[in-house]
Protein backbone atom coordinates (compact mmCIF):
# COMPACT_ATOMS: atom_id res chain seq x y z
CA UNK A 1 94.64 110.73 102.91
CA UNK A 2 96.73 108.52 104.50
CA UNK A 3 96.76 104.33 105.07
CA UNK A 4 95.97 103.73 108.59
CA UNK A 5 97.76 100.74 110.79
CA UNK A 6 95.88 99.71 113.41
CA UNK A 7 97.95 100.35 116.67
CA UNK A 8 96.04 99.30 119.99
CA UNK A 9 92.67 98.94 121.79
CA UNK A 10 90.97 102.23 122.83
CA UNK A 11 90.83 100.65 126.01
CA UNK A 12 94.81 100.46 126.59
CA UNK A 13 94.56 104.52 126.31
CA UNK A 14 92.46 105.61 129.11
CA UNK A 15 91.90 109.90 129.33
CA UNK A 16 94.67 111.39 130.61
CA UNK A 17 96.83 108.68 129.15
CA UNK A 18 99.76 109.05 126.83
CA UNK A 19 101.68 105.57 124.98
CA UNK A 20 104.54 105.31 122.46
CA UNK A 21 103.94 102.88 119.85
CA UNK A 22 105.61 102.00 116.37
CA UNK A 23 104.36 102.51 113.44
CA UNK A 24 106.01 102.14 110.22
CA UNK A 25 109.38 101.98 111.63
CA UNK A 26 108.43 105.54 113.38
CA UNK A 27 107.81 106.12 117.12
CA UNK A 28 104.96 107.62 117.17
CA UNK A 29 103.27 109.33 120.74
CA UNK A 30 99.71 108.74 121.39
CA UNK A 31 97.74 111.03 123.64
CA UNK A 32 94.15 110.85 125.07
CA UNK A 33 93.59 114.64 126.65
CA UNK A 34 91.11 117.05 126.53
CA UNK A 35 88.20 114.26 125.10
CA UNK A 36 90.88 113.95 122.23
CA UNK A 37 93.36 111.80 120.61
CA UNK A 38 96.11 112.94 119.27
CA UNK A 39 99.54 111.47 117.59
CA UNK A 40 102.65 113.10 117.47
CA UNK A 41 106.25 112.23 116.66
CA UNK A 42 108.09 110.75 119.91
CA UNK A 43 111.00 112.30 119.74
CA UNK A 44 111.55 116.19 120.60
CA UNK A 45 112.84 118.20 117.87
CA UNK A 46 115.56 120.31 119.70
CA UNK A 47 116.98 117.76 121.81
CA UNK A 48 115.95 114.49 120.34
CA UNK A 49 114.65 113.24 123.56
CA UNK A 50 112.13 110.87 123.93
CA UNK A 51 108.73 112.51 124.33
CA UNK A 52 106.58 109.92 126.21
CA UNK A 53 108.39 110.51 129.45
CA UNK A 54 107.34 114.13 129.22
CA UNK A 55 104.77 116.07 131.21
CA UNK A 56 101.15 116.22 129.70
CA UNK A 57 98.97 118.87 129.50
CA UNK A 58 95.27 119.38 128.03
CA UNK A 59 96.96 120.91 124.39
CA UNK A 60 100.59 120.05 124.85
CA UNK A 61 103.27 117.32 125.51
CA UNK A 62 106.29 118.76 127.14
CA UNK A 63 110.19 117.67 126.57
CA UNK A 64 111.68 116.10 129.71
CA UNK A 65 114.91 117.37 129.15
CA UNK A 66 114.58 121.03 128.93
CA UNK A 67 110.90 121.85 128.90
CA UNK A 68 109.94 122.65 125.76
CA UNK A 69 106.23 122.32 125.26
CA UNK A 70 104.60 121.22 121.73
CA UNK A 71 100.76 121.59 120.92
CA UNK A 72 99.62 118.55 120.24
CA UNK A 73 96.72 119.19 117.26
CA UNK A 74 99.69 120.95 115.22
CA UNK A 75 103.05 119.86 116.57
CA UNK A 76 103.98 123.63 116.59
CA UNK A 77 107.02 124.11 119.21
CA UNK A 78 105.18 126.55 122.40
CA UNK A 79 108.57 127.73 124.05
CA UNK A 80 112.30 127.51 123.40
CA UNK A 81 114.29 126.37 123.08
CA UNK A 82 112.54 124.43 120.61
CA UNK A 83 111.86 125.81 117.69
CA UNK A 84 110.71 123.91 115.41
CA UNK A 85 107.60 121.73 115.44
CA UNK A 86 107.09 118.25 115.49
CA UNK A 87 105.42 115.43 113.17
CA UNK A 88 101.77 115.23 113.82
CA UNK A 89 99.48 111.99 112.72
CA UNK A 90 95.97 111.33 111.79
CA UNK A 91 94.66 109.23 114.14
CA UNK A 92 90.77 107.93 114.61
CA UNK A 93 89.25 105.11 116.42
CA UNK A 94 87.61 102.37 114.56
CA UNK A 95 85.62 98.96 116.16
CA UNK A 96 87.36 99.76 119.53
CA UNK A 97 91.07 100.30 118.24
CA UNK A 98 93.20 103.13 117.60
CA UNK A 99 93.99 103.64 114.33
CA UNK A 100 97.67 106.12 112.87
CA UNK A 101 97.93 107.26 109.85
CA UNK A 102 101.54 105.89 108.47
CA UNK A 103 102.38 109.60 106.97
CA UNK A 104 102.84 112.79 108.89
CA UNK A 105 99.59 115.77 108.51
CA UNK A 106 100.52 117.34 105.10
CA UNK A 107 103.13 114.89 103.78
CA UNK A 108 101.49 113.59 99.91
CA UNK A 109 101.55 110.08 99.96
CA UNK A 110 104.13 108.49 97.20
């Protein structure tokens, strides 16, 4: 299980909303869609574009370069031309803030 940094109010991230935000030197996407919140990395991993000025859907945050879509429970690449996923983050809400887990889903902490 991860450490968790505590990133911004739940209230700053309204449904429907996305927000980039830093943590641990990482830029880290979050999302509030679908009665979820997810965290993803920021950055797309075929064209290194910045994700948070992407297109949102319900499951996915889409690349504003060339399209690609990513699901955003998994970080698994939806369409090329990505192909390979991106970083996905615990995240949880605790006392009214949202809360990121400093290490990717599935990376052992050191």
């Amino acid at each position: 299980m991860s450490n968790f940094v505590r990133v911004l109010q739940a209230a700053e991230l309204p449904a429907g909303s996305k927000k980039a935000v830093e943590v641990a030197g990482k830029w880290i996407l979050l999302c509030n869609t679908d009665n979820r919140l997810f965290a993803v990395s920021n950055i797309c991993s075929h064209a290194e574009e910045k994700l948070d000025c992407g297109r949102m859907g319900r499951t996915w945050i889409a690349c504003p370069l060339h399209g690609a879509r990513f699901e955003l429970a998994t970080g698994r690449a939806m369409n090329p031309p990505a192909t390979k996923p991106i970083a996905t983050y615990e995240v949880r809400t605790v006392d009214g803030w949202i809360e990121v887990g400093i290490l990717p889903v599935g990376q052992a902490s050191a």
